[in-house]
Protein backbone atom coordinates (compact mmCIF):
# COMPACT_ATOMS: atom_id res chain seq x y z
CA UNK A 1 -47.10 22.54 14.97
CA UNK A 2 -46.25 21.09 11.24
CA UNK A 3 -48.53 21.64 9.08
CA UNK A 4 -48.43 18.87 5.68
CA UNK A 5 -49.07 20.20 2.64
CA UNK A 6 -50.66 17.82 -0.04
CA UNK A 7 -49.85 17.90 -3.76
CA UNK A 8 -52.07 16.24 -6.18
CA UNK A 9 -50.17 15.29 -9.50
CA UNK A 10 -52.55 14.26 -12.48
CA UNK A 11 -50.70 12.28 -14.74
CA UNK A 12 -52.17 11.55 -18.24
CA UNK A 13 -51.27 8.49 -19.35
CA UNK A 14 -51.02 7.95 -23.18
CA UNK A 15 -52.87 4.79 -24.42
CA UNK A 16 -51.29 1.49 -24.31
CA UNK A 17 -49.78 0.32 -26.92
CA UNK A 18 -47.90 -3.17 -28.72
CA UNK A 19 -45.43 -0.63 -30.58
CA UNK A 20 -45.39 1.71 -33.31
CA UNK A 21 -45.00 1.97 -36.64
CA UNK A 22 -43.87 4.97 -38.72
CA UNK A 23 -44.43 6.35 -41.88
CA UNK A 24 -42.65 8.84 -44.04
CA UNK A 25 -44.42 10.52 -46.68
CA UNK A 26 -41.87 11.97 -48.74
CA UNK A 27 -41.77 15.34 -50.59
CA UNK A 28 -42.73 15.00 -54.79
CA UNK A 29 -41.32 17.51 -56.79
CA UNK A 30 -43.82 18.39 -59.15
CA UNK A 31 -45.58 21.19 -60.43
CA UNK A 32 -49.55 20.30 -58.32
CA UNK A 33 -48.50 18.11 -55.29
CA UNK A 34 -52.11 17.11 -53.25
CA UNK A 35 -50.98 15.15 -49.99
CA UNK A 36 -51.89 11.53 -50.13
CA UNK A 37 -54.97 9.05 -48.84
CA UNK A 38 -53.19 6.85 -46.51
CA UNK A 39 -54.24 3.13 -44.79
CA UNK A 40 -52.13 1.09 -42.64
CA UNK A 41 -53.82 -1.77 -41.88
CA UNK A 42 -52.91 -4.88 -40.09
CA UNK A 43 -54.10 -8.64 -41.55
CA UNK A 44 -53.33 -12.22 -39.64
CA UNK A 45 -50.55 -14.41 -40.94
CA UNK A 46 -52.84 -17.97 -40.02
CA UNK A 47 -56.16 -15.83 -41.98
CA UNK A 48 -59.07 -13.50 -40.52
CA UNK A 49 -60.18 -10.39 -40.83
CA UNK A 50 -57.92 -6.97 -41.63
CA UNK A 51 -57.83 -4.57 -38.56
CA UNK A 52 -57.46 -0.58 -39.57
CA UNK A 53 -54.63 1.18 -37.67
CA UNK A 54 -54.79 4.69 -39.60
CA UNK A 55 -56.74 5.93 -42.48
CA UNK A 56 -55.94 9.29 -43.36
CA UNK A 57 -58.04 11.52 -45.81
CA UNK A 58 -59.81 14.60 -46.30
CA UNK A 59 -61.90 14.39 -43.58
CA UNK A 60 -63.25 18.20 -43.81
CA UNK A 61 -64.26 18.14 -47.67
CA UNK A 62 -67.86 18.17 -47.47
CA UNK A 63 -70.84 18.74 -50.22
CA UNK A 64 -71.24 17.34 -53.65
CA UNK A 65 -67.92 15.41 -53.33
CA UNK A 66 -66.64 14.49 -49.52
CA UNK A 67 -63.31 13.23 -48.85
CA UNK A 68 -64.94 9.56 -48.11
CA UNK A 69 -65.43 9.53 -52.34
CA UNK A 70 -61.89 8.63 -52.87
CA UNK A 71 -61.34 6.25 -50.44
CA UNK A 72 -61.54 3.63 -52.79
CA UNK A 73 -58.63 4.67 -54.47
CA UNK A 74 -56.93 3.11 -51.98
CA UNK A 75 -57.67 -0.39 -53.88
CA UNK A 76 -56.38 -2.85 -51.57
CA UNK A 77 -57.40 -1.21 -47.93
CA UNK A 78 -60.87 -0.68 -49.71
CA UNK A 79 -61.33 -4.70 -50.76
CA UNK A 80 -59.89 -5.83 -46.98
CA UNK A 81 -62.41 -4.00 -45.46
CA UNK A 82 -62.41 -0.27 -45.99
CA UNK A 83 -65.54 0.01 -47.93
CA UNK A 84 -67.29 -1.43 -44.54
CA UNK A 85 -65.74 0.87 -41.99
CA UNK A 86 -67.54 3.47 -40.88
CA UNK A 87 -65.95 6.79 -41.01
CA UNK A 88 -64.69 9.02 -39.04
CA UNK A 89 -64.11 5.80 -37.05
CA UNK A 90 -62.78 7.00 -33.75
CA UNK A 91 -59.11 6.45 -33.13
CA UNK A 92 -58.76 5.88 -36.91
CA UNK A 93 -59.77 8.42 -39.10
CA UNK A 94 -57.75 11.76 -39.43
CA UNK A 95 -56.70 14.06 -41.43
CA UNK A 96 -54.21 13.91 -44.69
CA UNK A 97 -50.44 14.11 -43.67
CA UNK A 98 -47.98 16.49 -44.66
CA UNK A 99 -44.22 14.96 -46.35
CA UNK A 100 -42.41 13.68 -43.36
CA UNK A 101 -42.31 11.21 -40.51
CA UNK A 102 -45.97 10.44 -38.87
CA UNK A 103 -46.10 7.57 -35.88
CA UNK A 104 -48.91 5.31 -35.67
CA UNK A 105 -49.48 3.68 -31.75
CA UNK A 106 -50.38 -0.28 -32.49
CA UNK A 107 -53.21 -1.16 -29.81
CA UNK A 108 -52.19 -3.20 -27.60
CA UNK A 109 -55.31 -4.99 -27.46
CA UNK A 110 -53.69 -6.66 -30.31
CA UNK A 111 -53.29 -10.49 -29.83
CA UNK A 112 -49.58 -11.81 -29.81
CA UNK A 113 -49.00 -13.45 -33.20
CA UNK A 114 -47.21 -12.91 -36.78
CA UNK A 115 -49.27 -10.39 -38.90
CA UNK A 116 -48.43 -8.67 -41.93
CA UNK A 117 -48.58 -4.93 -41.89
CA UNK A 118 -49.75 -3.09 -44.67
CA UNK A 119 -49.11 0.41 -46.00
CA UNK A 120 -51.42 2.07 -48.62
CA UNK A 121 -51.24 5.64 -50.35
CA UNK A 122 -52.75 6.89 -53.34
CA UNK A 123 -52.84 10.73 -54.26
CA UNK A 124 -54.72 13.03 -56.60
CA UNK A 125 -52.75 13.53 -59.85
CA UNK A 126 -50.39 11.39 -58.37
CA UNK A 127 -49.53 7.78 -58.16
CA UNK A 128 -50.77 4.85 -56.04
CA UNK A 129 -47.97 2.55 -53.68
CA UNK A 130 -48.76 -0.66 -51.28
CA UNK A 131 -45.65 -1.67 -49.23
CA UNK A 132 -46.14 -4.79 -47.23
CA UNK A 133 -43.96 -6.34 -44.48
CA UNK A 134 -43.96 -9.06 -41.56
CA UNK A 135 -45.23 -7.77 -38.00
CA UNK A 136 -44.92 -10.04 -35.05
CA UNK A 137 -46.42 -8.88 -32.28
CA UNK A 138 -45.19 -7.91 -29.90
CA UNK A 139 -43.54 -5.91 -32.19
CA UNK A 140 -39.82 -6.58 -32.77
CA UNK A 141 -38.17 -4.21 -34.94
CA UNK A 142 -38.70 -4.18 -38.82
CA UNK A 143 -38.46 -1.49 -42.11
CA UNK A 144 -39.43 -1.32 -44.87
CA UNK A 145 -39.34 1.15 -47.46
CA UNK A 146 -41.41 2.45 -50.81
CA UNK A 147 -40.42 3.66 -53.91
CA UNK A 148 -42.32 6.60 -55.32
CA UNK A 149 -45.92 7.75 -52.72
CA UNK A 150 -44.16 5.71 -50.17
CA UNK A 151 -40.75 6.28 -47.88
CA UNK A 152 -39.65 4.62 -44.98
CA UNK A 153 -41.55 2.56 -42.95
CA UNK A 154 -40.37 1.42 -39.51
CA UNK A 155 -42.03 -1.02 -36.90
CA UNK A 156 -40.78 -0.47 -33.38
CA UNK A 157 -41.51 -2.39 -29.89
CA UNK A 158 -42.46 -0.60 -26.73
């Protein structure tokens, strides 16, 4: 008599997505370098309200001054719609980013259409950079690039 042996396999799937995009946060050489605040945010081409795809901060700095404080350093992503977010907004919200390359998923619950994609960091002692570029999605390919807070930014379809 055969005997069948079963295997269950658990897969876990990583969310959906429309694409990514990627940004590098490159090293400063200077004497005090803080990481930056970053937003990446995504706004229609036609008009309509901004959608937040990352906002990175101090999200452990708690008592007399929290991390939420400087959030509106980040100028732009705090006019579009930053300032009514609330934080830690699941999904959203995490922690600064060491210099290098960081991916961001873009939700595929995201309608097909041309947006523009938006790329915000500011940093204590630091400067402040917005790089802006075309997203259609789905996402074709596309990069970007910034010049000083700011390095390479690359959109990628799935």
């Amino acid at each position: 008599m055969k005997k069948s042996l079963a295997i269950a396999v658990s897969v876990i799937a990583a969310p959906a997505s429309a694409g990514t995009v990627t940004v590098t946060i490159p090293r400063i050489a200077v004497a005090e370098y803080h990481v930056p605040y970053v937003a990446v945010w995504i706004e229609p081409k036609a008009g309509g309200p901004a959608r937040t795809l990352a906002v990175w901060y101090d999200v452990a700095k708690r008592g007399n001054e929290p991390g939420t404080k400087w959030l509106a350093d980040l100028r732009t992503w705090w006019r579009k719609g930053g300032r009514s977010l609330k934080l830690p907004a699941d999904g959203v919200s995490g922690a600064t980013r060491a210099p290098g390359a960081h991916r961001i998923a873009i939700p595929a619950n995201v309608k097909p259409g041309s947006y523009t994609l938006f790329v915000e960091a500011a940093r204590e002692d630091g400067g402040r950079e917005l790089v802006s570029m075309p997203l259609t999605v789905p996402a074709g390919s596309a990069k970007a690039a910034g010049k000083t807070e700011l390095g390479a930014i690359v959109v990628k379809s799935r």
